[in-house]
Protein backbone atom coordinates (compact mmCIF):
# COMPACT_ATOMS: atom_id res chain seq x y z
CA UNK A 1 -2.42 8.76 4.44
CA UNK A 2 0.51 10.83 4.81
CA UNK A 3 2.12 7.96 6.65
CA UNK A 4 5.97 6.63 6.73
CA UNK A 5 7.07 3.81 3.88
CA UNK A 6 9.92 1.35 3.87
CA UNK A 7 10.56 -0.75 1.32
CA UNK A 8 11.62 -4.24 2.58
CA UNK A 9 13.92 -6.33 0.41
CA UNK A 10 13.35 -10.09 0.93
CA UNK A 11 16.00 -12.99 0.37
CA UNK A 12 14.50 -16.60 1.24
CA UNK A 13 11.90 -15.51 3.29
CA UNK A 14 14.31 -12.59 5.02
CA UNK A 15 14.04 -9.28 5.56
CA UNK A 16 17.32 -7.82 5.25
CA UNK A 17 19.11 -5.89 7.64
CA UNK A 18 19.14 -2.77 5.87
CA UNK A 19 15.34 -2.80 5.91
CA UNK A 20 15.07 -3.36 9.39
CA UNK A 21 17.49 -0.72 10.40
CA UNK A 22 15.36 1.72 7.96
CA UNK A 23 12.51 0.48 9.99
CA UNK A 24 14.08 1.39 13.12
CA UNK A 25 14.56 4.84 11.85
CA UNK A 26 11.37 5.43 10.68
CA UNK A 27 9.54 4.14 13.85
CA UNK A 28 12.20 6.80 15.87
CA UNK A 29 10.89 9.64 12.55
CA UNK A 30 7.41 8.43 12.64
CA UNK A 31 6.81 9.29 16.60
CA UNK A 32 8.02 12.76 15.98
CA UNK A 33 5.34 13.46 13.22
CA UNK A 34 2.84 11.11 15.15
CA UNK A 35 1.83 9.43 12.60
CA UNK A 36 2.12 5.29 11.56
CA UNK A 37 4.76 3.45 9.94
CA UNK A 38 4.00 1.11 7.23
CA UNK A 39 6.21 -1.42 5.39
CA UNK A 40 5.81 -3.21 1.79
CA UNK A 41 7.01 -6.57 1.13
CA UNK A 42 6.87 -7.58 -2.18
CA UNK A 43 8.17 -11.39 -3.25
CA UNK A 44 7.25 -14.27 -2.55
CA UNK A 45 6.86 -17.06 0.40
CA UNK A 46 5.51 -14.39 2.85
CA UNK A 47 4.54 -15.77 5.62
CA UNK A 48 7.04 -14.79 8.15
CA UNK A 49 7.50 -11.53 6.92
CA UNK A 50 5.45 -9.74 9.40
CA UNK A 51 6.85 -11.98 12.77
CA UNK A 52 10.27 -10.54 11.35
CA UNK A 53 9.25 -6.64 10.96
CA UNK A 54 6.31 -6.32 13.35
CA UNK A 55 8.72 -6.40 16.66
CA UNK A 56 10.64 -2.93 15.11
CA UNK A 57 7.36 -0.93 15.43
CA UNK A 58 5.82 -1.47 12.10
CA UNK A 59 1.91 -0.35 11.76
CA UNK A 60 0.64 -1.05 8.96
CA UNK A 61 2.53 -4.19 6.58
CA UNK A 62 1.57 -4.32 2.48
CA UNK A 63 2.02 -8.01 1.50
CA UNK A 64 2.56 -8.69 -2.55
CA UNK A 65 3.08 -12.23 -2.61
CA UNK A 66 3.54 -13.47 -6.18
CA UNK A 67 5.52 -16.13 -7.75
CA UNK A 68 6.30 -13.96 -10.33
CA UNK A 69 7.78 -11.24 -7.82
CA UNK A 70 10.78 -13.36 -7.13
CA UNK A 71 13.68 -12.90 -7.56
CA UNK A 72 13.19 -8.76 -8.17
CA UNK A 73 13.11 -7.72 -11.76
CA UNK A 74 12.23 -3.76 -12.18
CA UNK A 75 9.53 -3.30 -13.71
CA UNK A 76 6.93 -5.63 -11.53
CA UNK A 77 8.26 -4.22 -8.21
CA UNK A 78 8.20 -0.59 -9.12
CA UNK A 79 4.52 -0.94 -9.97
CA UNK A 80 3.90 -2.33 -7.05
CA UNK A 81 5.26 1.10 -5.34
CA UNK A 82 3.84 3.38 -7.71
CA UNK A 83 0.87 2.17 -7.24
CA UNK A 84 0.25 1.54 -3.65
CA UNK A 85 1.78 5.03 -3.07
CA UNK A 86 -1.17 6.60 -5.46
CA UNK A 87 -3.17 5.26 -3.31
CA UNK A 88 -1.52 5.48 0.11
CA UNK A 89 -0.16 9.13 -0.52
CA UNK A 90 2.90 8.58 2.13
CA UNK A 91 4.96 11.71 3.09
CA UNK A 92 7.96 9.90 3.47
CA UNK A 93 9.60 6.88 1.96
CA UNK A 94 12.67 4.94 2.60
CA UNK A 95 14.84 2.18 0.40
CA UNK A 96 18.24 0.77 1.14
CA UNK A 97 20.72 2.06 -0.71
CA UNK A 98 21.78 -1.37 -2.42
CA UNK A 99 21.51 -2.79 -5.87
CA UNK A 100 18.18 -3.25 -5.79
CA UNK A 101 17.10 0.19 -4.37
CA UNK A 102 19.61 2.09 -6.54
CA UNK A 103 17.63 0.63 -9.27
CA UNK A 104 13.98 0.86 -8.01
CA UNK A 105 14.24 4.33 -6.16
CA UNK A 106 14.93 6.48 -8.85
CA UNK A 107 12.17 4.68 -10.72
CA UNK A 108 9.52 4.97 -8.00
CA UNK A 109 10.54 9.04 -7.78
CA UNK A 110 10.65 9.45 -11.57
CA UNK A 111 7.43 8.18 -12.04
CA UNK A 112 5.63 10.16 -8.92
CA UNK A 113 7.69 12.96 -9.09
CA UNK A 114 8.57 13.52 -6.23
CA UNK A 115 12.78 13.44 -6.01
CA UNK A 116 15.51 10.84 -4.08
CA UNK A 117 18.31 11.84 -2.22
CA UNK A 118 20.88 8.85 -2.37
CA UNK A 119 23.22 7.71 0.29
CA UNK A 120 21.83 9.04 3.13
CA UNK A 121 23.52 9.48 6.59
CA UNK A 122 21.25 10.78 8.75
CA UNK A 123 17.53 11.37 8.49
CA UNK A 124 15.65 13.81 10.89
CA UNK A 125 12.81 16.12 10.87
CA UNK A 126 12.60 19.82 11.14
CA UNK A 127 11.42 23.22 10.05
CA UNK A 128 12.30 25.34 6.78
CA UNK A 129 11.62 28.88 6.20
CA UNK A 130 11.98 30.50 2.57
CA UNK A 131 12.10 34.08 2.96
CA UNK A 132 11.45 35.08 -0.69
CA UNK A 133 7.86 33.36 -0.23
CA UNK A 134 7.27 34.55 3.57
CA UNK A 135 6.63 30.72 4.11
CA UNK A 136 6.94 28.28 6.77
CA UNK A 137 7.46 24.36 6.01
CA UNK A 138 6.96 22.15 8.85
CA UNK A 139 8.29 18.71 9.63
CA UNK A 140 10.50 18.82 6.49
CA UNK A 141 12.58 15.40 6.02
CA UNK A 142 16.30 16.15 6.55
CA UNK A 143 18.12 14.46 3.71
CA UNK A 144 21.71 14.33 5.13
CA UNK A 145 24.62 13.46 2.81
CA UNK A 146 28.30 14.29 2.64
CA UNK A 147 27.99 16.05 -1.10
CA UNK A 148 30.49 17.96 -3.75
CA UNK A 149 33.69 15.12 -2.79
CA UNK A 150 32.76 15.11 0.69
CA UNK A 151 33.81 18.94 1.35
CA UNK A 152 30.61 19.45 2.60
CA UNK A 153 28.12 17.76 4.55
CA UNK A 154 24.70 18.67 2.54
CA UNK A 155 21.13 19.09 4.28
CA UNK A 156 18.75 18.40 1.72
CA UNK A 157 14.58 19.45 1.55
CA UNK A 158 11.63 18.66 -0.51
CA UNK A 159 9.29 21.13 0.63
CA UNK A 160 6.43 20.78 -2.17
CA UNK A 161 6.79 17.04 -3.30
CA UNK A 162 5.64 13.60 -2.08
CA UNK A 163 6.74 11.45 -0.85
CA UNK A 164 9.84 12.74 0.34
CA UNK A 165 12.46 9.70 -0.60
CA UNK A 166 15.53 8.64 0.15
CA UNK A 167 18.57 5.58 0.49
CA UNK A 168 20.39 4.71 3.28
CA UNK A 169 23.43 1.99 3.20
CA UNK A 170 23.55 -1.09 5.05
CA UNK A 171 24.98 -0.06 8.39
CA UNK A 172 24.63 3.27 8.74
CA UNK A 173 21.15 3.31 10.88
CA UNK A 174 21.47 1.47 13.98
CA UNK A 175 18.96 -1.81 14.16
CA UNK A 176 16.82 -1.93 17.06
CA UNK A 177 13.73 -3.21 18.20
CA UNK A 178 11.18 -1.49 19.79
CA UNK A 179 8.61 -4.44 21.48
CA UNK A 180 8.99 -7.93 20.81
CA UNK A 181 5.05 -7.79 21.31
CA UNK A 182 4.21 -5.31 19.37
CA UNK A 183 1.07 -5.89 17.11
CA UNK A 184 0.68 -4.28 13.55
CA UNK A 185 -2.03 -4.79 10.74
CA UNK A 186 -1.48 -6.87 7.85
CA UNK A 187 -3.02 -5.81 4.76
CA UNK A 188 -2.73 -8.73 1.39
CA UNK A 189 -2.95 -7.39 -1.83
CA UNK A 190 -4.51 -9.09 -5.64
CA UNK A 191 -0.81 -8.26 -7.48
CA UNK A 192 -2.43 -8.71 -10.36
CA UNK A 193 -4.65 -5.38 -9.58
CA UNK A 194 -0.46 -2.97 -9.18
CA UNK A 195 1.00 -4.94 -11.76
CA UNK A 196 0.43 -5.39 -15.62
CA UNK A 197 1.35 -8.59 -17.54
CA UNK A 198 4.16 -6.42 -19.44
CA UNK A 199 5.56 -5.96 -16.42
CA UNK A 200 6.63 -9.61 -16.44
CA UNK A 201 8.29 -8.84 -19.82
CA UNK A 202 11.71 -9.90 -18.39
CA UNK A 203 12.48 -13.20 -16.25
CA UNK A 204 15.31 -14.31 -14.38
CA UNK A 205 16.25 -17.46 -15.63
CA UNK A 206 19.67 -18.27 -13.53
CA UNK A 207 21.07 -16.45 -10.84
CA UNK A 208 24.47 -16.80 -9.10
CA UNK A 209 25.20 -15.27 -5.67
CA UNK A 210 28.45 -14.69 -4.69
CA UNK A 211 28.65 -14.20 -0.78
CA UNK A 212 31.64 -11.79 0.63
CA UNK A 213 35.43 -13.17 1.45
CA UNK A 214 35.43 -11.02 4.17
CA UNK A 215 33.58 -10.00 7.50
CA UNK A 216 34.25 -6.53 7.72
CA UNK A 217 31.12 -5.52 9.42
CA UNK A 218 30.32 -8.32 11.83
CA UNK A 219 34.11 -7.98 13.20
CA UNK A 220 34.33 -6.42 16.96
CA UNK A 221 37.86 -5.42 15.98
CA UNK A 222 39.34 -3.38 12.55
CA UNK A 223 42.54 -2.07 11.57
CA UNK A 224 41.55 0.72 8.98
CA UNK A 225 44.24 1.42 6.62
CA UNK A 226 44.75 5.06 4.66
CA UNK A 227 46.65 6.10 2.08
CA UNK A 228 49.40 7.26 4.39
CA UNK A 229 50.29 3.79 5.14
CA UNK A 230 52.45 3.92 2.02
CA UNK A 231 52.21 0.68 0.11
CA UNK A 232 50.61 -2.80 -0.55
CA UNK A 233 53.61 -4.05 1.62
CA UNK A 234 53.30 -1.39 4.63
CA UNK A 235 49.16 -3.28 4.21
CA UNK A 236 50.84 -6.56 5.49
CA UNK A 237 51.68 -5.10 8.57
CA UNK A 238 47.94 -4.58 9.47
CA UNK A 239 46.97 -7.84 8.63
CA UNK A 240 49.72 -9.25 11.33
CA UNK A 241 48.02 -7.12 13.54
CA UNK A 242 44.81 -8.45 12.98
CA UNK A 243 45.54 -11.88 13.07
CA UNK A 244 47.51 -11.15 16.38
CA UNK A 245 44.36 -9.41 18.06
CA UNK A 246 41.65 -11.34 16.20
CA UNK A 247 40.92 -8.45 13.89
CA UNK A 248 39.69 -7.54 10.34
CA UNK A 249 41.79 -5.18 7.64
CA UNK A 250 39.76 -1.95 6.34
CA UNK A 251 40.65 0.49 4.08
CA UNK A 252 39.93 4.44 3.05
CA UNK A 253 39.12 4.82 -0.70
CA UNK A 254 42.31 6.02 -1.02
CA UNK A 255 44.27 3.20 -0.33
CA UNK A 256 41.71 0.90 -2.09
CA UNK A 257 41.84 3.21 -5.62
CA UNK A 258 45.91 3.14 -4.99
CA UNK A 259 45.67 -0.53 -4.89
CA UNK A 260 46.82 -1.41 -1.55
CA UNK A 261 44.51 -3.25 -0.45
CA UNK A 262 40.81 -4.98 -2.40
CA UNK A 263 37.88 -3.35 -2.84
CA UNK A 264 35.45 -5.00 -0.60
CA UNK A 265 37.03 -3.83 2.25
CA UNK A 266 36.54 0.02 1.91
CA UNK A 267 34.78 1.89 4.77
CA UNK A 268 33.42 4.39 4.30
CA UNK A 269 30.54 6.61 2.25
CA UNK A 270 31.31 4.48 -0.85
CA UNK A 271 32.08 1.48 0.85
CA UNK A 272 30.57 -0.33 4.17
CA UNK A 273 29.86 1.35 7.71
CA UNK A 274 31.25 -0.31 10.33
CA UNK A 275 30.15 -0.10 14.41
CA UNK A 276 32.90 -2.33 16.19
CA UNK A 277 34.32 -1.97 19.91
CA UNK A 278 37.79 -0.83 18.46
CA UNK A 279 38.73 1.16 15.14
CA UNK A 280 42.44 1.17 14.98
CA UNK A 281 42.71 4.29 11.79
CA UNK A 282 46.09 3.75 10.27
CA UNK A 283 47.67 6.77 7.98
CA UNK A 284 44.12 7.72 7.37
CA UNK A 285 43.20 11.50 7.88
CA UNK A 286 40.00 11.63 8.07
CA UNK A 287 37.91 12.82 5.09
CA UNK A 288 34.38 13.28 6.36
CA UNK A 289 33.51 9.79 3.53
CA UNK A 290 35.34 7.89 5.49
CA UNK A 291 34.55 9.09 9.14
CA UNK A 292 30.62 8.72 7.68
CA UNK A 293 31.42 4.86 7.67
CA UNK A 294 33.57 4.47 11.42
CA UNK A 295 32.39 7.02 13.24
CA UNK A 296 29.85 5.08 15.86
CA UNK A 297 33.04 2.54 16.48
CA UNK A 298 33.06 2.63 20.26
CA UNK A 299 36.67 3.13 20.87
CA UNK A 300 39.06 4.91 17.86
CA UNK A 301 42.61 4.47 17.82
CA UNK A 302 44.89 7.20 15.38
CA UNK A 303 48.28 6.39 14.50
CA UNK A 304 49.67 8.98 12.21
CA UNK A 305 52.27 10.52 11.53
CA UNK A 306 50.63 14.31 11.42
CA UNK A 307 49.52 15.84 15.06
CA UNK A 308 46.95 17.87 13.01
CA UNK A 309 44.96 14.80 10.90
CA UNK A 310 41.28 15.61 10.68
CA UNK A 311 40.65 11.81 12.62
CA UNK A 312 42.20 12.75 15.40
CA UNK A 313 39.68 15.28 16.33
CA UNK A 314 37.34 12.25 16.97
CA UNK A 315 39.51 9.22 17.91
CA UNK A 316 39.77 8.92 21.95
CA UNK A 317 43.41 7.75 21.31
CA UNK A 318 46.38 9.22 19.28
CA UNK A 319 49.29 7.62 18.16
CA UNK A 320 52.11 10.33 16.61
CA UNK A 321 54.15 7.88 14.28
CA UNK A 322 54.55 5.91 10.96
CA UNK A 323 52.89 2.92 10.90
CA UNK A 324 56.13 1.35 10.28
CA UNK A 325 57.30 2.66 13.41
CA UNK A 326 54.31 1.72 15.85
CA UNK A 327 52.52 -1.38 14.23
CA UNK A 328 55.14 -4.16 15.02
CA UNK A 329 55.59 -2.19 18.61
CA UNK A 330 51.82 -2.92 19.15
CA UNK A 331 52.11 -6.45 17.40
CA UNK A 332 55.28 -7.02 20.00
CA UNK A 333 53.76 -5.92 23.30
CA UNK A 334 50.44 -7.40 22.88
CA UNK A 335 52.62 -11.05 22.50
CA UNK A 336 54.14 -10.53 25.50
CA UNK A 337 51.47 -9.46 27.57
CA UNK A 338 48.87 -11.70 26.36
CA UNK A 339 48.77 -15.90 27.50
């Protein structure tokens, strides 16, 4: 009881990355309250689930293995977690913030009542005193979220309510694991005991997958683009640059909603979060939704035309200009000093 939860979504037989970077963060959470961490993998085809999740520090793993629990549908798979967490009573519990957590989260809390903060970007655990009562929660979860347009980065509690839940987006956790050894307990469930037959009420008869055009996150090298780059036209300039330096092309929100450049390649809070060696921010200034999806990049380049830019404060490297102006310089002297 009072244990750490992820929720592991399941493609084919495997886990996805978001789950296993949730795992990483809960094993890192789950040391500081000293207590286990469990997963629950609910699908079908199983059998390699726990060689896949064990190795990231997992305890305890809940297998649900039912034809009828692939592909997800709602209604089966929030059973599942209702259930199991009657019975389990976890403090915490964690979901990727994708299509398929955005739908079963605020299920899962509705039905427990216990509250989801969405979109998280950092987890931690601490202490909360509320003076009115003269009381003292410890080891609080620390929902952290940019919040009200991103003018504020919001620290968010559930002092009285459990679990504690909450969504993270793909990339934002870093995935790592802890022993490629290590040994956890596997515990196989009857579905049939979580789940009623009304819960199979609605069946996926055809699905189509659509895989992204773009590499965004897997690329070492990206040229973000802002708003202050101007135009769909000033956009081609980054893409030269990219295919000169064996980059990808990101974009703020801004610049996607102004239509310079698609949607599936905005970083940021409402887009992807990105880690690569070199973040080259062009005319963006920084709003803390963006930074929330660039920040860890290892090296952060700034060309703008505005010494005081918010981004600047956390790129090692500023470049005072219009992107007109410096792009086709960098595009030039990289030519000539490369073979």
């Amino acid at each position: 009881m009072n244990n750490i939860f992820v929720y592991c979504e399941i493609e084919d037989g495997i886990v996805a990355d978001v789950s296993l970077e949730l795992l990483t963060k809960g094993r890192s959470l789950a040391n500081t309250l000293g207590c286990k961490l469990e997963a629950v993998a609910a699908g079908h085809k199983l059998e390699s689930v726990g060689k896949q999740v064990f190795p990231y520090g997992v305890d305890v793993l809940h297998v649900f293995d039912d034809a009828r629990l692939f592909p997800y549908t709602s209604l089966p798979h929030t059973s599942v977690l209702v259930n199991l967490f009657k019975e389990e009573q976890p403090q915490i519990a964690f979901m990727g913030a994708t299509s398929i957590g955005r739908d079963l989260g605020p299920r899962v809390s509705s039905a427990l009542g216990s509250g989801l903060t969405a979109d998280c970007t950092s987890l931690e655990i601490g202490n909360h005193e509320e003076r009115k009562e003269n009381k003292i929660y410890e080891n609080l979860l620390y929902q952290i979220r940019p919040a009200f347009g991103g003018n504020i980065v919001a620290t968010i509690i559930n002092p009285d309510c459990r679990p504690q839940m909450a969504t993270v987006r793909e990339g934002v956790m870093k995935k790592e694991i802890v022993d490629p050894a290590y040994k956890g307990e596997t515990k196989t469930y009857d579905v049939s005991k979580f789940v009623n037959d009304t819960d199979f009420v609605v069946k996926v008869i055809e699905r189509h997958i659509e895989k992204s055009k773009t590499n965004i996150k897997g690329s070492p090298i990206i040229i973000g683009g802002g708003y202050g780059v101007g135009s769909k036209e000033n956009f081609k300039l980054l893409h030269d640059l990219a295919a000169v330096i064996g980059g990808e092309v990101g974009a703020s929100r801004a610049a996607v909603d102004a239509g310079f450049c698609e949607h599936d390649r905005q970083i940021g809070q409402t887009g992807v979060t990105v880690r690569p060696k070199l973040y080259i921010a062009c005319g963006i200034s920084g709003q803390i939704q963006h930074i929330a999806g660039m920040q860890e990049s290892s090296i952060i380049i700034s060309v703008n035309n505005d010494p005081a830019a918010p981004i600047n404060t956390i790129a090692d490297y500023v470049i005072t200009g219009t992107v007109e102006e410096v792009i086709p310089k960098m595009i030039k002297y990289y030519k000539q000093n490369t073979k």
